[in-house]
N, C-alpha and C. Protein backbone atom coordinates (compact mmCIF):
# COMPACT_ATOMS: atom_id res chain seq x y z
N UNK A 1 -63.44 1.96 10.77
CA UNK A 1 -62.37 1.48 9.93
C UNK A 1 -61.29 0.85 10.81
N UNK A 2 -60.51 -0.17 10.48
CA UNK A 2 -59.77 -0.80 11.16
C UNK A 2 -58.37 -0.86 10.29
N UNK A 3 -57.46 -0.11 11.28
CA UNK A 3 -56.00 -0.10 11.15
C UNK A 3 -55.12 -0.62 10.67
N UNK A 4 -54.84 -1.88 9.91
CA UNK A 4 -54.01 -2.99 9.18
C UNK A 4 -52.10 -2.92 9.44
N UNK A 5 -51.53 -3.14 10.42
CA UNK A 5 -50.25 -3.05 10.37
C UNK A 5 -49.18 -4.37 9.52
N UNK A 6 -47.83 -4.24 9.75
CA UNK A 6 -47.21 -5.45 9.46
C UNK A 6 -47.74 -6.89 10.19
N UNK A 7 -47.77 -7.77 9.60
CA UNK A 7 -47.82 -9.08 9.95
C UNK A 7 -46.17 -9.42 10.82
N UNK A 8 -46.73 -10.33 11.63
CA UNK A 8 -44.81 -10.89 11.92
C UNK A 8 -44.27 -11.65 11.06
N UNK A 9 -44.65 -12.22 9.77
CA UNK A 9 -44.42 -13.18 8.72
C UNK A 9 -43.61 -11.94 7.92
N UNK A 10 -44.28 -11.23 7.79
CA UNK A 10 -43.98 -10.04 6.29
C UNK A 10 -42.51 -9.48 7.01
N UNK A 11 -43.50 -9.17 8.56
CA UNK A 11 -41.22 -8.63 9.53
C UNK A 11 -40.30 -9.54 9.35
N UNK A 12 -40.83 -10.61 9.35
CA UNK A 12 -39.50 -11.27 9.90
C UNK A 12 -38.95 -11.53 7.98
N UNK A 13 -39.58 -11.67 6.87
CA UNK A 13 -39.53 -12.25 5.71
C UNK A 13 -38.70 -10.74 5.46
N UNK A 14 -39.00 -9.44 5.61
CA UNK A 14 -38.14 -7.89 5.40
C UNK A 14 -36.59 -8.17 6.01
N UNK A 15 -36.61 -9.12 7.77
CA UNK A 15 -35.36 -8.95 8.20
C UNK A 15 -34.63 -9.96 7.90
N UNK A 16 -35.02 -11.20 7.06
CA UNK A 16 -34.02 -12.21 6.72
C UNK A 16 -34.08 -11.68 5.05
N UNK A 17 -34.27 -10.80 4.59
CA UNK A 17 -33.58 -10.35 3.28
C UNK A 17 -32.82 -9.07 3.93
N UNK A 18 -32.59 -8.44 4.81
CA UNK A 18 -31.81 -7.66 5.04
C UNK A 18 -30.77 -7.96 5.73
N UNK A 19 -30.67 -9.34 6.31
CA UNK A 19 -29.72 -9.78 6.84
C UNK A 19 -29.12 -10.75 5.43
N UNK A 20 -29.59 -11.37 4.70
CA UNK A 20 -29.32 -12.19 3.80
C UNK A 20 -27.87 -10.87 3.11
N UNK A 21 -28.54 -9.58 2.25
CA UNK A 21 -27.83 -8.35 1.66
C UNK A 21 -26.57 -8.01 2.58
N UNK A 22 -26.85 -8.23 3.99
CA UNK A 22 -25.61 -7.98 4.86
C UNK A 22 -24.65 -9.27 4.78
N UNK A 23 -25.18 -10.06 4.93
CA UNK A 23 -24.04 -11.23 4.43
C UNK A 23 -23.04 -11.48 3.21
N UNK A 24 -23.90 -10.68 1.94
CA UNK A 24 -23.03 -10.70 0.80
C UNK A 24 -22.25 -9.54 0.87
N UNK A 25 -22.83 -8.20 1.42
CA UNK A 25 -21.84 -7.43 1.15
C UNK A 25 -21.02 -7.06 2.33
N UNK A 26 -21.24 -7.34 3.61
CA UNK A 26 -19.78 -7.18 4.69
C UNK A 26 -18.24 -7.89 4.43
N UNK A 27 -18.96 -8.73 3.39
CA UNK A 27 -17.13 -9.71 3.22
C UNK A 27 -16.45 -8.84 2.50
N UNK A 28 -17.23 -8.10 1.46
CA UNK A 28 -16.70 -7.48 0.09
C UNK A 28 -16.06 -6.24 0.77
N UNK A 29 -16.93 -5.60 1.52
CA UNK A 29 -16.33 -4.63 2.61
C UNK A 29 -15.21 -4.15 2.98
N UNK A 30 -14.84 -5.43 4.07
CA UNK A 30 -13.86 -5.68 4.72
C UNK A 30 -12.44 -6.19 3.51
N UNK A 31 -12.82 -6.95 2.85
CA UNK A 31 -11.99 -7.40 1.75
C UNK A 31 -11.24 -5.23 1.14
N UNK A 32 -12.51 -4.90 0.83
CA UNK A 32 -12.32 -3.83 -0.22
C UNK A 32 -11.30 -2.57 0.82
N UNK A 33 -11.43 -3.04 2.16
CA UNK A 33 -10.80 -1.65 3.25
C UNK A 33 -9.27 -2.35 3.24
N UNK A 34 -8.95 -3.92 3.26
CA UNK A 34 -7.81 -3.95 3.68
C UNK A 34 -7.16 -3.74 2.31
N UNK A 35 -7.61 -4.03 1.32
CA UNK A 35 -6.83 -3.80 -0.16
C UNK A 35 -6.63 -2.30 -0.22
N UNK A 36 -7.36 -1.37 0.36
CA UNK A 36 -7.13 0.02 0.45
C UNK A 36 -5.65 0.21 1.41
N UNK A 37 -5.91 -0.23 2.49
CA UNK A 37 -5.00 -0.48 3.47
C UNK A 37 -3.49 -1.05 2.79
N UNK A 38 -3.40 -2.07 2.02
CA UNK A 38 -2.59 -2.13 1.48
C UNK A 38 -1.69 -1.21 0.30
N UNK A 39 -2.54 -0.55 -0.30
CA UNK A 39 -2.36 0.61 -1.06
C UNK A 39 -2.02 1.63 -0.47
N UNK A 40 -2.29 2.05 0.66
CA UNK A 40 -2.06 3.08 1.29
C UNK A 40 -0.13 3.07 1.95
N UNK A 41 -0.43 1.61 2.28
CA UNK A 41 1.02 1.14 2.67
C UNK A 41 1.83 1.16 1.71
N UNK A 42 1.90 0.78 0.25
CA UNK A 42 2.61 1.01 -0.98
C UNK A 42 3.03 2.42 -1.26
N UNK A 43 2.36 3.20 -1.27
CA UNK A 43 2.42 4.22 -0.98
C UNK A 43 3.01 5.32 -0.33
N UNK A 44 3.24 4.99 1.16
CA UNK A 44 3.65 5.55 2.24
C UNK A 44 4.89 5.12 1.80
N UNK A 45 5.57 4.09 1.63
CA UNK A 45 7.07 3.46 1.52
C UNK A 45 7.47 4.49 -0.14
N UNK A 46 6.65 4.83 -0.78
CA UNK A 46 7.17 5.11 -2.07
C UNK A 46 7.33 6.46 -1.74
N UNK A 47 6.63 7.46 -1.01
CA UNK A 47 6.79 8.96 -0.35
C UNK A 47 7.91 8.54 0.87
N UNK A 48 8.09 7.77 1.52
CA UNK A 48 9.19 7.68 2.26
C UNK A 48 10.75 7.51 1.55
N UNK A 49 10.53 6.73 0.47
CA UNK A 49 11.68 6.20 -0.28
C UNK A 49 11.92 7.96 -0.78
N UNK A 50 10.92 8.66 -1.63
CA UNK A 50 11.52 9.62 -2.06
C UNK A 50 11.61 10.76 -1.42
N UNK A 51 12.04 10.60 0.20
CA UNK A 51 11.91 11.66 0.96
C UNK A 51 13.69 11.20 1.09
N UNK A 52 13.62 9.91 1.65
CA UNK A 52 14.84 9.43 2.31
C UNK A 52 15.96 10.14 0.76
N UNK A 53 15.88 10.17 -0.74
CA UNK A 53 16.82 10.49 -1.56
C UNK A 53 16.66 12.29 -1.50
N UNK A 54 15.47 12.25 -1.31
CA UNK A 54 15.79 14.07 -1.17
C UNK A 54 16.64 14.61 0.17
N UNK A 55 16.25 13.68 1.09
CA UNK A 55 16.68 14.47 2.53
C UNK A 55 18.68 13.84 1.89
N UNK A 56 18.63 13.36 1.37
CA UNK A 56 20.48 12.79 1.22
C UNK A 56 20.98 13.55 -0.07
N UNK A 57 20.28 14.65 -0.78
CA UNK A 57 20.81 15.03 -1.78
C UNK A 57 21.37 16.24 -1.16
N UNK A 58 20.73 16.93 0.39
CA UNK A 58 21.73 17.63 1.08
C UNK A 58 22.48 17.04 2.31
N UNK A 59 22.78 16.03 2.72
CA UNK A 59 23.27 15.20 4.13
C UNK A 59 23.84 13.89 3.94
N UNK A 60 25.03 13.85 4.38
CA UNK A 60 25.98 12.59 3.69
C UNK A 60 25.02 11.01 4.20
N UNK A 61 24.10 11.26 4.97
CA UNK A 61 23.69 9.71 4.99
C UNK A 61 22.34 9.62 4.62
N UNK A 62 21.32 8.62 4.90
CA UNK A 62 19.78 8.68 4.95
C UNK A 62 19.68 9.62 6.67
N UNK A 63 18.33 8.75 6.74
CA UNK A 63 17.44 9.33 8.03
C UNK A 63 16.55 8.67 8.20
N UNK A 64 16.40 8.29 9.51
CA UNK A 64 15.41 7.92 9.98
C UNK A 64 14.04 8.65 10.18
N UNK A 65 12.84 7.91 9.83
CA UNK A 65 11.49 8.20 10.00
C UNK A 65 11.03 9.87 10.86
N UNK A 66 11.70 9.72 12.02
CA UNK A 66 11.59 11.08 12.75
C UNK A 66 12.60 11.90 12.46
N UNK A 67 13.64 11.64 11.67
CA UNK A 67 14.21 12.91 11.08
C UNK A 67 14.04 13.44 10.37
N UNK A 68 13.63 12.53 9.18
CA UNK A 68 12.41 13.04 8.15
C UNK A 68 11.44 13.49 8.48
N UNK A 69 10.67 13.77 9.68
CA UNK A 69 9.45 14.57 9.93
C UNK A 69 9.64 15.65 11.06
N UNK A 70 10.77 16.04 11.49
CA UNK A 70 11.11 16.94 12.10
C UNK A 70 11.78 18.41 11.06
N UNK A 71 11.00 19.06 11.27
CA UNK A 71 11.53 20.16 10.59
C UNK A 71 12.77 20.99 11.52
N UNK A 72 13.20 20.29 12.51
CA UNK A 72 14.18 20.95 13.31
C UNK A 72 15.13 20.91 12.29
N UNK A 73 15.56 20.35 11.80
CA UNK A 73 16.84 20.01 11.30
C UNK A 73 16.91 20.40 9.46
N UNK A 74 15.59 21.33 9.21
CA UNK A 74 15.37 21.98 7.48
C UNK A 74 14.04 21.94 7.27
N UNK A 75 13.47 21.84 6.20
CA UNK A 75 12.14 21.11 6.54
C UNK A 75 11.91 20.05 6.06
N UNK A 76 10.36 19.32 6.66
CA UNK A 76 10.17 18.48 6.85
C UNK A 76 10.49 17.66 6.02
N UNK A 77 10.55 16.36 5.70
CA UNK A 77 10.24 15.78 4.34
C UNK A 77 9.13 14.82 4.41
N UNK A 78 8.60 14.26 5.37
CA UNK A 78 7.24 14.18 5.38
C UNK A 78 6.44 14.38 6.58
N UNK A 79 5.21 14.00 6.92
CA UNK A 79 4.31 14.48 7.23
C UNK A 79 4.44 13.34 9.01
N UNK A 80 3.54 14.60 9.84
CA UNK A 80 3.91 13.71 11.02
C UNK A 80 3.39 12.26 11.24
N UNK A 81 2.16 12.44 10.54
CA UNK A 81 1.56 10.53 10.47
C UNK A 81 2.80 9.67 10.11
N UNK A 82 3.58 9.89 8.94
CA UNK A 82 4.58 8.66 8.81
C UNK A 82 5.33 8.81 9.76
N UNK A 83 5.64 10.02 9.99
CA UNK A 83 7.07 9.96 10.71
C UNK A 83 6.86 9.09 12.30
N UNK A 84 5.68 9.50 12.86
CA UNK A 84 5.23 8.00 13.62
C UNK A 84 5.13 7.22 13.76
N UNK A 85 5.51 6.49 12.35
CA UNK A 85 5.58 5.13 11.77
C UNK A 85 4.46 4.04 11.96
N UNK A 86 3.26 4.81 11.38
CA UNK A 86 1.99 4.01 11.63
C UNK A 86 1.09 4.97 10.36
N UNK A 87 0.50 4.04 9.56
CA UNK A 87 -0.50 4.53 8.27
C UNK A 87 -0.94 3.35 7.99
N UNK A 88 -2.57 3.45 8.30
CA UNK A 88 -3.60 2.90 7.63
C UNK A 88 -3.24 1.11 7.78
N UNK A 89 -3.34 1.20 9.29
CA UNK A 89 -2.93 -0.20 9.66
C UNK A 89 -1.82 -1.23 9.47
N UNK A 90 -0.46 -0.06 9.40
CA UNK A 90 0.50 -0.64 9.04
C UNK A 90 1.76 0.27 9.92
N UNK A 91 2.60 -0.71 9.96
CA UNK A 91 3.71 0.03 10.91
C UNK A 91 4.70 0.30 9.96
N UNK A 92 5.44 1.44 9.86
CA UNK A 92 6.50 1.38 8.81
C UNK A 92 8.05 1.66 10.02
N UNK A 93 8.79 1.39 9.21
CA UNK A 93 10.14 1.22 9.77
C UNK A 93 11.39 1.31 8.86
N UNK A 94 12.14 2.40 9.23
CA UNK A 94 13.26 2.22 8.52
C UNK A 94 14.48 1.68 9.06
N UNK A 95 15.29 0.56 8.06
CA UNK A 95 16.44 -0.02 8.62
C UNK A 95 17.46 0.16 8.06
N UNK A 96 18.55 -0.17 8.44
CA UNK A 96 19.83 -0.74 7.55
C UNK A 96 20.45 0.84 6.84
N UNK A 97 20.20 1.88 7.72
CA UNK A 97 20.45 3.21 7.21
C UNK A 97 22.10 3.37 6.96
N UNK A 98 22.56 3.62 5.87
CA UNK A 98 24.06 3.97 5.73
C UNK A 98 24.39 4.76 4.88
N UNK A 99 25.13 5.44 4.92
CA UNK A 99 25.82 6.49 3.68
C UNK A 99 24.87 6.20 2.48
N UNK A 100 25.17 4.63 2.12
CA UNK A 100 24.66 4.34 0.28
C UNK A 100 23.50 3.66 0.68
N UNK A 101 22.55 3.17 1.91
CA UNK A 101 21.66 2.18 1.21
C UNK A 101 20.56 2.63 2.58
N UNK A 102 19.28 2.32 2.16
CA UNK A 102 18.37 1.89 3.16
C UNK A 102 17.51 1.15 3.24
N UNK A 103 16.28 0.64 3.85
CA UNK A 103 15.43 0.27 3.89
C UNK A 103 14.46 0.60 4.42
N UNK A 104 13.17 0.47 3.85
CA UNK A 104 11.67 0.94 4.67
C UNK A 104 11.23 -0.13 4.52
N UNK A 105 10.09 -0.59 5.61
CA UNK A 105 9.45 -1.79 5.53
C UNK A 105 8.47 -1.47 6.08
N UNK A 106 6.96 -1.92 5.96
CA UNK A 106 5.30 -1.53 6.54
C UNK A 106 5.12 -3.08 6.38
N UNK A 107 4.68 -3.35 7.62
CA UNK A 107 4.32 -4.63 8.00
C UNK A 107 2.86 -4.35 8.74
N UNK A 108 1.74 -5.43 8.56
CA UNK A 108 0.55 -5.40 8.99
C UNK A 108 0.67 -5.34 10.37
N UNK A 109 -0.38 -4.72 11.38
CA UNK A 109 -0.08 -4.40 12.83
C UNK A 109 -0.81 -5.49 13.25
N UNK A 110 -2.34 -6.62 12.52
CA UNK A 110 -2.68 -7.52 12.90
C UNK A 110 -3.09 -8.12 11.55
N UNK A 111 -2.25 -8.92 11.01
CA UNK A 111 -1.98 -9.91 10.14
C UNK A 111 -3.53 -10.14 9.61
N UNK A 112 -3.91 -10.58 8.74
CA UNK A 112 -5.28 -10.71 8.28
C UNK A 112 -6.76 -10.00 8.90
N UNK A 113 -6.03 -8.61 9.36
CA UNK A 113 -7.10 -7.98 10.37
C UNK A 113 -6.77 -7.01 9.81
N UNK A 114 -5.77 -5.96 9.70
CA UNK A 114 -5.32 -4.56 9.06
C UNK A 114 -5.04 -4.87 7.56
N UNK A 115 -4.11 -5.86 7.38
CA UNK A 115 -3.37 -6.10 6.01
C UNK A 115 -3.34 -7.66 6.07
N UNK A 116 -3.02 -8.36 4.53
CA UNK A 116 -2.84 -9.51 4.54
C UNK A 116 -1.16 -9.51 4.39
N UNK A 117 -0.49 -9.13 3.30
CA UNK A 117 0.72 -8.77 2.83
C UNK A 117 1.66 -7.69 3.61
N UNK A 118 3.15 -7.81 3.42
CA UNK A 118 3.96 -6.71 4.38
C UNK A 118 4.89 -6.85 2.82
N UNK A 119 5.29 -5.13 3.07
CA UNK A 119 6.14 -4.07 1.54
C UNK A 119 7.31 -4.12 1.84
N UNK A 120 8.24 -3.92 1.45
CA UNK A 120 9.53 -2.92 1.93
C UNK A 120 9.82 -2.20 0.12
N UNK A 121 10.97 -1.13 0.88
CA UNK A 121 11.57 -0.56 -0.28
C UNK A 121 12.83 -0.18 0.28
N UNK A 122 14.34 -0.27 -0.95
CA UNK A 122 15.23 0.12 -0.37
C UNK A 122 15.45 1.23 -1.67
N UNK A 123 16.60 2.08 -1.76
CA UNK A 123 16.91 2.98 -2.32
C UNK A 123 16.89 2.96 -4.02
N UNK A 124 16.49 1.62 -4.45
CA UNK A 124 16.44 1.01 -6.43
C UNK A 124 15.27 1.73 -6.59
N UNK A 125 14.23 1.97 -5.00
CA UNK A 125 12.99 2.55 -5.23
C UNK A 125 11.76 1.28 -5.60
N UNK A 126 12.33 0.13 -5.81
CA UNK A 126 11.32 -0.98 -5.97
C UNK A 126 10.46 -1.73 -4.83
N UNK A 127 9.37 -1.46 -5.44
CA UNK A 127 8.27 -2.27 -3.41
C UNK A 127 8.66 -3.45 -3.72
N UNK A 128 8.52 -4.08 -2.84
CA UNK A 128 8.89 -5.58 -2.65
C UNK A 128 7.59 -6.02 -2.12
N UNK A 129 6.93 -7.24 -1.82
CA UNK A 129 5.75 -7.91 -1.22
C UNK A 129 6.25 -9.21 -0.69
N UNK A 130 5.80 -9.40 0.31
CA UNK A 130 5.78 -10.48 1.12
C UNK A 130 4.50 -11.13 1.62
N UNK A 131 4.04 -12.20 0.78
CA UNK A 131 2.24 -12.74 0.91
C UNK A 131 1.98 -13.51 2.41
N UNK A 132 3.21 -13.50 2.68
CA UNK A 132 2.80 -14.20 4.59
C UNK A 132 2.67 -13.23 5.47
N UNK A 133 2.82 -11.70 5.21
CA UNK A 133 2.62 -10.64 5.95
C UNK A 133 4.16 -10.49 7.59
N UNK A 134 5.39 -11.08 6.73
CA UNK A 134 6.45 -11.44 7.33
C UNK A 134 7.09 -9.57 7.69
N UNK A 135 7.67 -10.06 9.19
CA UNK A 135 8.78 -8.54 8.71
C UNK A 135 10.04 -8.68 7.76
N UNK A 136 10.04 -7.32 7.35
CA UNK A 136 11.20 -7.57 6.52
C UNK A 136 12.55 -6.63 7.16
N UNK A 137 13.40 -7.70 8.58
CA UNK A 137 14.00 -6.87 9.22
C UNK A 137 15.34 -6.14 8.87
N UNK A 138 15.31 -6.27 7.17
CA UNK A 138 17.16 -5.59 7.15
C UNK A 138 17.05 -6.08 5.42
N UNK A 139 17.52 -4.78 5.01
CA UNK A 139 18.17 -5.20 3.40
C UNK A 139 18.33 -5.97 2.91
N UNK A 140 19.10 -7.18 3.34
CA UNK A 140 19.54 -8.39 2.87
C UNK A 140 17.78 -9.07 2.40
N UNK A 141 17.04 -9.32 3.36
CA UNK A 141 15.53 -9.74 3.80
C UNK A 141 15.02 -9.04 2.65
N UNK A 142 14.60 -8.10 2.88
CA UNK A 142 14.11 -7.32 1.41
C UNK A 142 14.11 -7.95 0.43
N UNK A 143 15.67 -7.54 -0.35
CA UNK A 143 16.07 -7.73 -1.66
C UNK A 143 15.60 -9.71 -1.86
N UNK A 144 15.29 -10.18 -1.50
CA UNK A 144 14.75 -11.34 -1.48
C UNK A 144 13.57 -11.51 -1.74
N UNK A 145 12.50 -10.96 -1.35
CA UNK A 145 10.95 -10.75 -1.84
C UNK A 145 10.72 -10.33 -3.38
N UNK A 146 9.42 -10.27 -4.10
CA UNK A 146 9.62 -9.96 -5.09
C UNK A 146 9.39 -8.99 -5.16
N UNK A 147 9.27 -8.28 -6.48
CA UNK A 147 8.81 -6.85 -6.94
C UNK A 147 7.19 -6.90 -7.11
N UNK A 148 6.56 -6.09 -6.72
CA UNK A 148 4.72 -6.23 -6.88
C UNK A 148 4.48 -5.27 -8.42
N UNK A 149 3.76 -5.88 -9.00
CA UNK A 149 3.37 -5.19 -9.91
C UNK A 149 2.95 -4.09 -10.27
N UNK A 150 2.53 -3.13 -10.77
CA UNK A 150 2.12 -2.02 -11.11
C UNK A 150 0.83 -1.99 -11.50
C-alpha cells in the first residue's frame, strides 16, 4: 500500500486562504483594540474627574494625579495605574488645578498606533474629543473641543 500525503498545490491553495482570512481580519483587530483603547481613556478621565470632586469635598483645592493615588495623605482616590498617568495607551494629565476648576486630559502616546483621538475633562464633568489626537494643554484648550457623545 502506498502512503498518499498533501500535494504542494493543495499546501500552498490551504496557505493562501489562510493568509487571504488574515488579511480581512487583522485590520478589524487592530481597528477593534484602539476603539477599546479609546474607551478605556474616556473612562479613566471620568473616574479621575470624579475622584478630583471627591478628593475637594474634603480639601480647599483639586489634586494632582499622584495625590489622588497616594493614600499618604487619606485614602486613595484612585488606583496606582492612573495615578502614573498612563492607561491603555494613553497618557493622562492633570492641568490648570485651582481652588474652582481643573482639567484632565489623555492624549494618545503614538497617534494612530495607541489611539486615533485625545479626551479631556474639566470639573462640568463633560469629555471633550479632539479627532487630530492634539494635546489639550490647559482649560481654556479644552472647553473648545466638543462634547463626544454617549
Amino acid at each position: 500500500m502506498r502512503k498518499r500525503g498533501f500535494t504542494l498545490v493543495e499546501i500552498m491553495i490551504v496557505v493562501a486562504i489562510i493568509a487571504l482570512l488574515a488579511a480581512i481580519a487583522i485590520p478589524n483587530l487592530l481597528r477593534a483594540r484602539l476603539q477599546a483603547n479609546e474607551s478605556a481613556a474616556q473612562a479613566a478621565l471620568k473616574t479621575v474627574a470624579t475622584a478630583e470632586v471627591t478628593y475637594r469635598t474634603s480639601n480647599p483645592d483639586y489634586a494632582s494625579l499622584a495625590t489622588l493615588g497616594s493614600p499618604a495623605t487619606g485614602p486613595a482616590y484612585i488606583d496606582g495605574v492612573l495615578a502614573a498617568g498612563t492607561k491603555n495607551g494613553y497618557v493622562l494629565a492633570v492641568t490648570d488645578i485651582s481652588g474652582e476648576t481643573f482639567q484632565v486630559s489623555a492624549t494618545p502616546i503614538s497617534v494612530n498606533i495607541s489611539g486615533f483621538r485625545s479626551f479631556c475633562i474639566t470639573e462640568d464633568g463633560v469629555v471633550r474629543v479632539n479627532d487630530t489626537g492634539a494635546l489639550s494643554d490647559s482649560r481654556a484648550t479644552c472647553l473648545t473641543w466638543s462634547a463626544t457623545t454617549p
